[in-house]
C-alpha atoms as a PDB file:
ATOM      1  CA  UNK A   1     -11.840   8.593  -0.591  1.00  0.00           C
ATOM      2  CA  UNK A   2     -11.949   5.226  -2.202  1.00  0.00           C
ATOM      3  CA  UNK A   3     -15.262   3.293  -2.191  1.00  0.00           C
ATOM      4  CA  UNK A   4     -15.622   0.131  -3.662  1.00  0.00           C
ATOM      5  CA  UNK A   5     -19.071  -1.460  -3.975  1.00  0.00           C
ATOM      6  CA  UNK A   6     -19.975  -5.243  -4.572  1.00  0.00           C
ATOM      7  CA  UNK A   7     -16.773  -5.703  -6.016  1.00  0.00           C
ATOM      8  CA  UNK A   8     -16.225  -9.722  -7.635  1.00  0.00           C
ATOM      9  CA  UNK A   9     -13.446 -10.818  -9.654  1.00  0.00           C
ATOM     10  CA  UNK A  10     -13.328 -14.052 -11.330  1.00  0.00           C
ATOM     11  CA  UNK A  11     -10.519 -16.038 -13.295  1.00  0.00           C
ATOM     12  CA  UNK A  12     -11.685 -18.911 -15.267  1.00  0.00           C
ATOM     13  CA  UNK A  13     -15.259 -19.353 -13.545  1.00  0.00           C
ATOM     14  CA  UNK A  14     -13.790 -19.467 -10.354  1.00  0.00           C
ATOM     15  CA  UNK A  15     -14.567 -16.365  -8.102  1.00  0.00           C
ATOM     16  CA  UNK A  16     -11.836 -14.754  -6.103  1.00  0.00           C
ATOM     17  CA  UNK A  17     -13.111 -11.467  -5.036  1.00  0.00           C
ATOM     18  CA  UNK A  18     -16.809 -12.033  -3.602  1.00  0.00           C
ATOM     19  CA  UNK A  19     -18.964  -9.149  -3.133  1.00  0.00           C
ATOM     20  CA  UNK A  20     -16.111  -6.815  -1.282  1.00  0.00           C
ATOM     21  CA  UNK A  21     -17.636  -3.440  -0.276  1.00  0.00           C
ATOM     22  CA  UNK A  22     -15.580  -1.263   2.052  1.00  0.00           C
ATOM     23  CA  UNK A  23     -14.360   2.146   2.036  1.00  0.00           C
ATOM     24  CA  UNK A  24     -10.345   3.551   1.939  1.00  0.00           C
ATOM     25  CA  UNK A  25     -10.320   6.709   4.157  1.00  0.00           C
ATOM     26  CA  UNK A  26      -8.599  10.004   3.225  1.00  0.00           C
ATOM     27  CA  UNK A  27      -5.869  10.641   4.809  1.00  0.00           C
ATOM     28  CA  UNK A  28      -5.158   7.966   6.294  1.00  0.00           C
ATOM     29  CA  UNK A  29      -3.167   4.334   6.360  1.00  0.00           C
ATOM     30  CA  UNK A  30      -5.465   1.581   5.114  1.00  0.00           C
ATOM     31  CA  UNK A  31      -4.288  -1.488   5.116  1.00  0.00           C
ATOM     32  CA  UNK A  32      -5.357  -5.197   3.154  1.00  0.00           C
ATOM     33  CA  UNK A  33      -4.417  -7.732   5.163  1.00  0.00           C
ATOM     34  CA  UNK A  34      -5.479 -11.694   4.706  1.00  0.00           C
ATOM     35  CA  UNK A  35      -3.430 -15.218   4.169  1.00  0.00           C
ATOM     36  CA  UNK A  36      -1.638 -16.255   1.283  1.00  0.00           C
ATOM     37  CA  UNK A  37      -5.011 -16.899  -1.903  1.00  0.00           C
ATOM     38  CA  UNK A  38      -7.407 -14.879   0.502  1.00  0.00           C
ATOM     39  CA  UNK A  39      -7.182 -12.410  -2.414  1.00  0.00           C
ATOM     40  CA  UNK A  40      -6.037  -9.445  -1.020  1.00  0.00           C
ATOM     41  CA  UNK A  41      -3.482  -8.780  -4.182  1.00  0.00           C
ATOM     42  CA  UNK A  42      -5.591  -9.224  -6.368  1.00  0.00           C
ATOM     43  CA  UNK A  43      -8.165  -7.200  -4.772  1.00  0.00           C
ATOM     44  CA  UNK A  44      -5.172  -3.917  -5.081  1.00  0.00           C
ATOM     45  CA  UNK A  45      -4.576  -5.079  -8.834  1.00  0.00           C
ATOM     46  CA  UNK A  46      -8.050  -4.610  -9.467  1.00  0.00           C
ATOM     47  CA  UNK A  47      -8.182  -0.767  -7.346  1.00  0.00           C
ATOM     48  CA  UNK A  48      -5.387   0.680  -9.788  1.00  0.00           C
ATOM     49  CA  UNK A  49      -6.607  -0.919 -12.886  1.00  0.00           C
ATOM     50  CA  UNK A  50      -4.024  -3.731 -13.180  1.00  0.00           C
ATOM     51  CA  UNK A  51      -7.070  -6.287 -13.224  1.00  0.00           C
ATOM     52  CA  UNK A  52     -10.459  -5.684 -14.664  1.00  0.00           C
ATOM     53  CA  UNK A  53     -13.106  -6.416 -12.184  1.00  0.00           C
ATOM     54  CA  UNK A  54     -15.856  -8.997 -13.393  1.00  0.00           C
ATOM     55  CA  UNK A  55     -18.930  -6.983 -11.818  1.00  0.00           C
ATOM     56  CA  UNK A  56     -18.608  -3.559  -9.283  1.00  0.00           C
ATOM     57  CA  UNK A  57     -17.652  -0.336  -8.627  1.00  0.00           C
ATOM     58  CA  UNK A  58     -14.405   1.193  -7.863  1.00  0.00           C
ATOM     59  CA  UNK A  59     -15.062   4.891  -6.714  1.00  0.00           C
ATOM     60  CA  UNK A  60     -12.649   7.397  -6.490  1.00  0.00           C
ATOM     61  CA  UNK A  61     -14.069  10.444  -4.662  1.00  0.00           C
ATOM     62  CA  UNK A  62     -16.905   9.305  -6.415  1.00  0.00           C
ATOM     63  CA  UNK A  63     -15.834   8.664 -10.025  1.00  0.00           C
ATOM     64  CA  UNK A  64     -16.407   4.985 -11.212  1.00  0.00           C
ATOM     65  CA  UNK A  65     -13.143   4.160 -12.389  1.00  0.00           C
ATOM     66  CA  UNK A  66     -14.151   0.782 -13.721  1.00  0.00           C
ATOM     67  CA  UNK A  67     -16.701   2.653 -16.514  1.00  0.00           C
ATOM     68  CA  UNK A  68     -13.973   4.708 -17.027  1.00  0.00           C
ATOM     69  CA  UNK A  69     -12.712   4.878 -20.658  1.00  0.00           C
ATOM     70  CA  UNK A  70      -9.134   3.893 -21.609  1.00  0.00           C
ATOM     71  CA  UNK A  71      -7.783   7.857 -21.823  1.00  0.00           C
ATOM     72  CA  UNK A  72      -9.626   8.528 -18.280  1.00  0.00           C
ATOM     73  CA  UNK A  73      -7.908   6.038 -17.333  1.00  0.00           C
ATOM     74  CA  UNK A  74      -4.854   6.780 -18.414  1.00  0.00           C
ATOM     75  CA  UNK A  75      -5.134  10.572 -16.876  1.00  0.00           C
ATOM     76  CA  UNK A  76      -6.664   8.886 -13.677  1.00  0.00           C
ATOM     77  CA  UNK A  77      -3.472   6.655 -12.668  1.00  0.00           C
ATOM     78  CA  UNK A  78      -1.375  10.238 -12.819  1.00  0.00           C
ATOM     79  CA  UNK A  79      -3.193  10.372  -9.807  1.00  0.00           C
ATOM     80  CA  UNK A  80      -1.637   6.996  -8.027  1.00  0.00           C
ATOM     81  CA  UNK A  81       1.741   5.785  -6.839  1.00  0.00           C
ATOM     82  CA  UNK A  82       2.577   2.291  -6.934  1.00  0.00           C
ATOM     83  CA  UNK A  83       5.161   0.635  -4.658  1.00  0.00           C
ATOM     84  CA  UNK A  84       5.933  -2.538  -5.437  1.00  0.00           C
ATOM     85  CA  UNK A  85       6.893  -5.670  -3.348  1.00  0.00           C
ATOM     86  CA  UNK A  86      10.211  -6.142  -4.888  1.00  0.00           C
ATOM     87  CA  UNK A  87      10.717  -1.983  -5.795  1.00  0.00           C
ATOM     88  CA  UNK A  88      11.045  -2.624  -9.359  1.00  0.00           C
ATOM     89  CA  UNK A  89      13.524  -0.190  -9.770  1.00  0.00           C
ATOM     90  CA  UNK A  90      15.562   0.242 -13.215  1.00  0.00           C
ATOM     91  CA  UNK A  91      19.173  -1.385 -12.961  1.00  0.00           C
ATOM     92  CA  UNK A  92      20.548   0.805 -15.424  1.00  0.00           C
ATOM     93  CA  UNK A  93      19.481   3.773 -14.191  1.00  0.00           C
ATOM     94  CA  UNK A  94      20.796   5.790 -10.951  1.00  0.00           C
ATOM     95  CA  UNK A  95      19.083   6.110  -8.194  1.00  0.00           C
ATOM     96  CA  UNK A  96      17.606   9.717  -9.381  1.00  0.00           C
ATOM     97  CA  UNK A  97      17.325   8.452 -12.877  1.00  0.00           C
ATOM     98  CA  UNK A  98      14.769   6.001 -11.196  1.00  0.00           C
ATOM     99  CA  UNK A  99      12.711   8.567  -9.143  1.00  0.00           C
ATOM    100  CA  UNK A 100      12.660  11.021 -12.530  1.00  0.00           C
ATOM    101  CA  UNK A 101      11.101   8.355 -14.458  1.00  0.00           C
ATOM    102  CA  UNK A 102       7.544   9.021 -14.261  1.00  0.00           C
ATOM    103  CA  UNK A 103       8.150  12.982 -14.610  1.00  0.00           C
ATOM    104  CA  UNK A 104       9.676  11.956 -17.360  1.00  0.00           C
ATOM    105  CA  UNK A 105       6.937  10.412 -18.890  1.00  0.00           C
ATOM    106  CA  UNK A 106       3.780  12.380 -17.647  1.00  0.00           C
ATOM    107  CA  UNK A 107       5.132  15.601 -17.110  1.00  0.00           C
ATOM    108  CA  UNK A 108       6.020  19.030 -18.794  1.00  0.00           C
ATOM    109  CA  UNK A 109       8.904  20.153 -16.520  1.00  0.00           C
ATOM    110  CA  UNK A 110      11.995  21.077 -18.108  1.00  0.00           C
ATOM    111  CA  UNK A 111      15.063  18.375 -17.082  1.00  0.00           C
ATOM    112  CA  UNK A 112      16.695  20.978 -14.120  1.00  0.00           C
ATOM    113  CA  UNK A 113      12.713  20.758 -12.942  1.00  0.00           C
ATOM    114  CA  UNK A 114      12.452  17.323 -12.854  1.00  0.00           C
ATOM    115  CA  UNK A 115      15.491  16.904 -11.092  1.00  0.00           C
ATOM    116  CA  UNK A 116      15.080  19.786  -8.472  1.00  0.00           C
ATOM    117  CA  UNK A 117      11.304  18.043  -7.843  1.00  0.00           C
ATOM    118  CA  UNK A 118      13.460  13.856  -7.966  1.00  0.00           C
ATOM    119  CA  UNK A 119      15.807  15.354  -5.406  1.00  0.00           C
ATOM    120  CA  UNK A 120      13.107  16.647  -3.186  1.00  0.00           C
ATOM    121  CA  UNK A 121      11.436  13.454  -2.838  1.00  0.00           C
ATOM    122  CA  UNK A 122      14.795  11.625  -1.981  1.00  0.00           C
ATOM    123  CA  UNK A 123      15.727  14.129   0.504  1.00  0.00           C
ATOM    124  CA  UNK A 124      12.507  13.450   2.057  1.00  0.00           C
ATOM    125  CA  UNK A 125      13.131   9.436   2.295  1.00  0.00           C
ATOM    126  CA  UNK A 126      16.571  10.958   3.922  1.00  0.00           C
ATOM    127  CA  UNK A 127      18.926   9.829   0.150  1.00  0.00           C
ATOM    128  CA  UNK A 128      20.278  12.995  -0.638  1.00  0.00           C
ATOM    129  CA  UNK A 129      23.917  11.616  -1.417  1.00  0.00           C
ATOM    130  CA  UNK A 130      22.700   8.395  -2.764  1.00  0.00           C
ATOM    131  CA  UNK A 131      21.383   9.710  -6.185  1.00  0.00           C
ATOM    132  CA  UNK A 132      24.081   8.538  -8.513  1.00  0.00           C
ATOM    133  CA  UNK A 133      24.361   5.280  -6.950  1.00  0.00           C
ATOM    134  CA  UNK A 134      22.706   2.604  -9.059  1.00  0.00           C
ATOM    135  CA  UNK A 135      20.305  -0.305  -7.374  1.00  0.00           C
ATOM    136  CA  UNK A 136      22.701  -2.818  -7.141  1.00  0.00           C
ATOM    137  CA  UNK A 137      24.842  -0.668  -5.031  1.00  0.00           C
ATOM    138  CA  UNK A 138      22.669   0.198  -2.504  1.00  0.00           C
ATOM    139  CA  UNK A 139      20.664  -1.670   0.509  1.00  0.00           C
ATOM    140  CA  UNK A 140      17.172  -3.442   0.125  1.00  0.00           C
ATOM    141  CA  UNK A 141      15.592  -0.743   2.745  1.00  0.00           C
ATOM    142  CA  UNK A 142      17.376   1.840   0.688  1.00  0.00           C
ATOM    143  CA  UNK A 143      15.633   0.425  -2.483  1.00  0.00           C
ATOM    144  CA  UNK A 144      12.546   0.704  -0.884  1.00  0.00           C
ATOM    145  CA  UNK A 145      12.704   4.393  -0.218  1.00  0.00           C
ATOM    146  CA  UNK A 146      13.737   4.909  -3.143  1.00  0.00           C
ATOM    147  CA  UNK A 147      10.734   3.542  -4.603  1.00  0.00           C
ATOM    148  CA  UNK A 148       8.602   5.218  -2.213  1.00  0.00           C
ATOM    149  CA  UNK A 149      10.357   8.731  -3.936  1.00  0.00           C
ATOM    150  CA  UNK A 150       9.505   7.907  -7.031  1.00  0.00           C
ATOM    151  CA  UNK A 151       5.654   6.920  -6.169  1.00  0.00           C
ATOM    152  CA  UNK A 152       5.479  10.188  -4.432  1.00  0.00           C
ATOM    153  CA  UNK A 153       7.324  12.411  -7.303  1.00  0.00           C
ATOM    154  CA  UNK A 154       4.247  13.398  -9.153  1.00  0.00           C
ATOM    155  CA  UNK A 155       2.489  14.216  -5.758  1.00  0.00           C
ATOM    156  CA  UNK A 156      -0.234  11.481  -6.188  1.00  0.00           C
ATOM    157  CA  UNK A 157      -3.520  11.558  -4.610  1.00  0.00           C
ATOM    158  CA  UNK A 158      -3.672   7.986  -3.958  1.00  0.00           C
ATOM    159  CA  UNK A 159      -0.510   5.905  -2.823  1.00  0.00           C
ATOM    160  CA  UNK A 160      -0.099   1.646  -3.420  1.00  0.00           C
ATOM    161  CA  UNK A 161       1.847  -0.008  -1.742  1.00  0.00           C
ATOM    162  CA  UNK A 162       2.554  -4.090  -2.438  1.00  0.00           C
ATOM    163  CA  UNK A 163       4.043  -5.872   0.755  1.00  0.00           C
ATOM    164  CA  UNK A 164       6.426  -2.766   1.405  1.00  0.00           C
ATOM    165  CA  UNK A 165       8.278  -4.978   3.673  1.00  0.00           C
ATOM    166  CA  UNK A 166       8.831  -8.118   2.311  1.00  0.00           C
ATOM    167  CA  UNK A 167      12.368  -8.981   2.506  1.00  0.00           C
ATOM    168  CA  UNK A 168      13.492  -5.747   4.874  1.00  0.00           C
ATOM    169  CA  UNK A 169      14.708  -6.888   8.728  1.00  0.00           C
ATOM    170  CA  UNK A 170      12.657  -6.020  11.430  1.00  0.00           C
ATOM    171  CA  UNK A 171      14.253  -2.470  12.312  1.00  0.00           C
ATOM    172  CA  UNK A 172      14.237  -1.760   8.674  1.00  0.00           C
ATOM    173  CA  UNK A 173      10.540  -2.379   8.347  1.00  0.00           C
ATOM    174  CA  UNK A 174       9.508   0.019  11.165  1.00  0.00           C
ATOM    175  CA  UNK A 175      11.701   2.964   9.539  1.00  0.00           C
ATOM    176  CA  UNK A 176       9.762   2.009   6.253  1.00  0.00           C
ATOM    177  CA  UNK A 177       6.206   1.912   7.896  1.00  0.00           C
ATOM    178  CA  UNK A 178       7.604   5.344  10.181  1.00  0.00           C
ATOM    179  CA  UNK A 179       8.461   7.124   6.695  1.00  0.00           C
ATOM    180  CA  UNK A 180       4.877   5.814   5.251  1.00  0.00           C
ATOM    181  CA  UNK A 181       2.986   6.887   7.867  1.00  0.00           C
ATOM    182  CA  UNK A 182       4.710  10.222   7.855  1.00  0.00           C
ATOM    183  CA  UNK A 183       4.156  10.876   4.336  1.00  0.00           C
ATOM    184  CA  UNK A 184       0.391   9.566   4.254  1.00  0.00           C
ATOM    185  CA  UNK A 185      -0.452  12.573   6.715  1.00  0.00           C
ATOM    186  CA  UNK A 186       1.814  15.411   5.078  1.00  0.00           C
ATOM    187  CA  UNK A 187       0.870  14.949   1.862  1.00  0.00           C
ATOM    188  CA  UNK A 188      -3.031  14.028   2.682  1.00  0.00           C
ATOM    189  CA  UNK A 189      -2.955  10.838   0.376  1.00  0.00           C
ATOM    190  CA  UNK A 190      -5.594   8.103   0.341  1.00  0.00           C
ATOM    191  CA  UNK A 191      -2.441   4.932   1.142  1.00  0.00           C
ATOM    192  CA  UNK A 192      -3.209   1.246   0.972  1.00  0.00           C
ATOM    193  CA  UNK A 193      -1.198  -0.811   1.875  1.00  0.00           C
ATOM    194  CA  UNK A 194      -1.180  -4.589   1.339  1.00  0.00           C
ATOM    195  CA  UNK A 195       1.108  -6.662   4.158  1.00  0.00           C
ATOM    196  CA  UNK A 196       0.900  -9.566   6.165  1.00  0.00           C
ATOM    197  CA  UNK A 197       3.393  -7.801   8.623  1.00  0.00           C
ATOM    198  CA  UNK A 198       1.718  -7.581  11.818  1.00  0.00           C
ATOM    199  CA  UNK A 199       4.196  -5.141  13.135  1.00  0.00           C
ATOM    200  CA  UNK A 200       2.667  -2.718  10.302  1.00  0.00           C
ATOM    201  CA  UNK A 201      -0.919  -3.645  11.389  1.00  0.00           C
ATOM    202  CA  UNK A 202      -0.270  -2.734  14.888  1.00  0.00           C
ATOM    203  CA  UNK A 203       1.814   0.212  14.330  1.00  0.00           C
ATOM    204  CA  UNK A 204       0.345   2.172  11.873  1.00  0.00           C
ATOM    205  CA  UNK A 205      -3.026   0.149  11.021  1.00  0.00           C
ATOM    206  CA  UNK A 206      -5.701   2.986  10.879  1.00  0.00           C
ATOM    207  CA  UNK A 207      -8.200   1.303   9.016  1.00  0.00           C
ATOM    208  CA  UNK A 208      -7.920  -2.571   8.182  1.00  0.00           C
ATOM    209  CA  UNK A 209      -9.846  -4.825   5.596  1.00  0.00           C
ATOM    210  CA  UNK A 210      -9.524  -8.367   6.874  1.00  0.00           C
ATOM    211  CA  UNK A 211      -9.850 -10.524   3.558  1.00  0.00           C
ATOM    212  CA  UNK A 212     -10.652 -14.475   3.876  1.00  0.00           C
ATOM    213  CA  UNK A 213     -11.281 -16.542   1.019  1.00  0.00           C
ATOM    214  CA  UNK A 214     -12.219 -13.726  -1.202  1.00  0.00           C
ATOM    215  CA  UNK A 215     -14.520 -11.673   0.686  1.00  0.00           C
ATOM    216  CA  UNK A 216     -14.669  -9.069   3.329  1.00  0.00           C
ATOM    217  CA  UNK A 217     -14.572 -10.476   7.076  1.00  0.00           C
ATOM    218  CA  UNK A 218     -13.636  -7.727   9.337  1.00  0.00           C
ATOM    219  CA  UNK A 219     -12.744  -4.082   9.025  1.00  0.00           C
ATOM    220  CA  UNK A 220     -11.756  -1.840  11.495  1.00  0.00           C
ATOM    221  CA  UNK A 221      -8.849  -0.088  13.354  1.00  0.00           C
ATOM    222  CA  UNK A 222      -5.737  -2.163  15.021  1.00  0.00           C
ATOM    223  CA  UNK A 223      -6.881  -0.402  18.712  1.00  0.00           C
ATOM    224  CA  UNK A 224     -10.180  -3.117  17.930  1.00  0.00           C
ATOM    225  CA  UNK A 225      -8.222  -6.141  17.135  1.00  0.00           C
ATOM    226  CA  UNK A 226      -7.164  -7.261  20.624  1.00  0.00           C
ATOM    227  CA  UNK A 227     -10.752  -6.979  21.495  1.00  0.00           C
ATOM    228  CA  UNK A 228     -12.279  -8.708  18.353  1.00  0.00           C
ATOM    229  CA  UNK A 229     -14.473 -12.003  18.729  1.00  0.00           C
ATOM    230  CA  UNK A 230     -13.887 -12.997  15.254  1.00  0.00           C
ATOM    231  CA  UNK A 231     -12.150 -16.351  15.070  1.00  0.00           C
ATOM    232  CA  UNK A 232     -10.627 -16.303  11.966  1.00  0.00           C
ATOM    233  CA  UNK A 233      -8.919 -12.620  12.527  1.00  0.00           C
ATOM    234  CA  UNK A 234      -8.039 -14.309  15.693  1.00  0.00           C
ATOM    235  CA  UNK A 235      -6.323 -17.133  13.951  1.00  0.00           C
ATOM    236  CA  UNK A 236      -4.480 -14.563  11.475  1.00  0.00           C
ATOM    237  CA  UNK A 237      -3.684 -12.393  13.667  1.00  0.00           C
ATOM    238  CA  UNK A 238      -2.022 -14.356  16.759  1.00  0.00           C
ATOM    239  CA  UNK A 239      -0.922 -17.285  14.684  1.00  0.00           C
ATOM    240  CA  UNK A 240       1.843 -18.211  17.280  1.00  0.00           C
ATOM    241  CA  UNK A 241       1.326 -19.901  20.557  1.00  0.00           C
ATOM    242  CA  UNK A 242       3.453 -17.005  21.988  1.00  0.00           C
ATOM    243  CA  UNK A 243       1.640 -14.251  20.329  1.00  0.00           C
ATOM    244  CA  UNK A 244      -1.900 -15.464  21.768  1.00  0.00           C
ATOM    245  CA  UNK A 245       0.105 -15.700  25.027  1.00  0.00           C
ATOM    246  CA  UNK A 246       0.979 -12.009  24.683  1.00  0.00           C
ATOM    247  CA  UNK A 247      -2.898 -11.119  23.535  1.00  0.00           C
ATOM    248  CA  UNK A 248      -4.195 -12.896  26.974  1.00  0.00           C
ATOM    249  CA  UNK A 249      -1.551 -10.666  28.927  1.00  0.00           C
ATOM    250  CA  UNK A 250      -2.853  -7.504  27.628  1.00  0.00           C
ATOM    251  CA  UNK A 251      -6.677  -8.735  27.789  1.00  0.00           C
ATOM    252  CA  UNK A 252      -6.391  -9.738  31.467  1.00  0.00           C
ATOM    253  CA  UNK A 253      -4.464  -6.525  32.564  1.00  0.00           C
ATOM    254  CA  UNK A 254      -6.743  -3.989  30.552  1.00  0.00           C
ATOM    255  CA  UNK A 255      -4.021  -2.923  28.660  1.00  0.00           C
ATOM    256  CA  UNK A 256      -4.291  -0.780  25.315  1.00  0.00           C
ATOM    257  CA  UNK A 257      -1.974  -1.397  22.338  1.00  0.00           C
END
């Protein structure tokens, strides 16, 4: 579990984190969600250590990683996987070159170990057959699960994931949010996810953090959303004339998303 208590950030005197306190559940997919400057990315730079947070406490089961020293640090983000919003993946390295990479750095195994372990993970975001294929030669969903391998190679506790859908179609967002979701409850990882795609809120939003203008406005699961009075979530969530339309349906004939 992930607890973070009175949490601010600030860049040049002005604040942009404001007193967030909320917990990440075990387990299960939390996501981050807010408009563009709400703060929500920065709040996630802050959880894995990208950002140093002015005042608060970052908890993980209970250890303040924010009084951590630099070496605890260092051993504590074996613990995460990152997944970032454009996959970062090496150009010059193959597609299993890419998901070795942290083994490579933080690990012991000897090279046929690293590999056997790389290849597991890629079979398990269904790319066996795809491993000596370099970025550029494969899809942008395809990237993405690749970069969901390598996050997952060193069998992380805690899994970060930046906009996991930006860019991806539609049908190529569920399979992303589907393999996610999947690998949140087999592996019993703590995921956050930051997104602004409601699909992913309503699909696999177990616990949400509603972030506006720097500080925490509603928290909850997606089941609660249609019934929620808050206006701003309201205004996030059904932004367009026809999703408020589609809100009203369900309201007025008791339906359950």
């Amino acid at each position: 579990m992930i607890e973070v208590k009175n949490l601010y950030k600030s860049f040049d005197g002005k604040e942009v984190l404001k007193d967030i306190s909320t917990v990440f559940e075990d387990g299960k997919i939390n996501l981050i969600i807010g408009q563009s400057g709400s703060g929500k990315t920065v709040l996630i730079k802050n959880l894995v250590g990208l950002l140093e947070p002015t005042s608060g406490q970052i908890l993980y089961d209970g250890r303040d990683f924010v009084a951590m020293t630099k070496q605890e640090k260092i051993h504590m983000r074996r613990e995460m996987g990152m997944i970032f919003q454009s996959a970062a993946l090496f150009d010059s390295s193959t597609v299993l070159e890419n998901v070795m990479f942290p083994l490579d750095m933080f690990s012991n195994m000897t090279l046929r170990e690293r590999q056997r372990r790389a290849m597991d993970c890629l079979d398990r975001v269904n790319l066996v057959g795809a491993e000596q294929k370099y970025p550029g030669e494969i899809s942008g969903g395809m990237q993405k699960r690749v970069a969901i391998a390598r996050a997952i190679v060193m069998n992380p506790k805690y899994l970060f994931c930046d906009e996991p859908n930006s860019g991806l179609d539609p049908k190529t967002s569920l399979v992303i949010d589907d393999l996610l979701h999947g690998i949140t409850r087999e592996f019993g990882m703590t995921t956050i996810i930051n997104t602004h795609d409601m699909n992913s809120v309503m699909g696999i939003g177990e616990n949400i953090i509603f972030i506006y203008e720097g500080h925490k406005e509603w928290q909850g699961q997606s089941s609660q959303i249609m019934e929620s009075t808050n206006e701003r979530l309201t205004d996030f969530i059904f932004a367009s004339n026809l999703q408020k339309k589609m809100r009203d349906a369900v309201i007025a004939n008791g339906l359950k998303i």
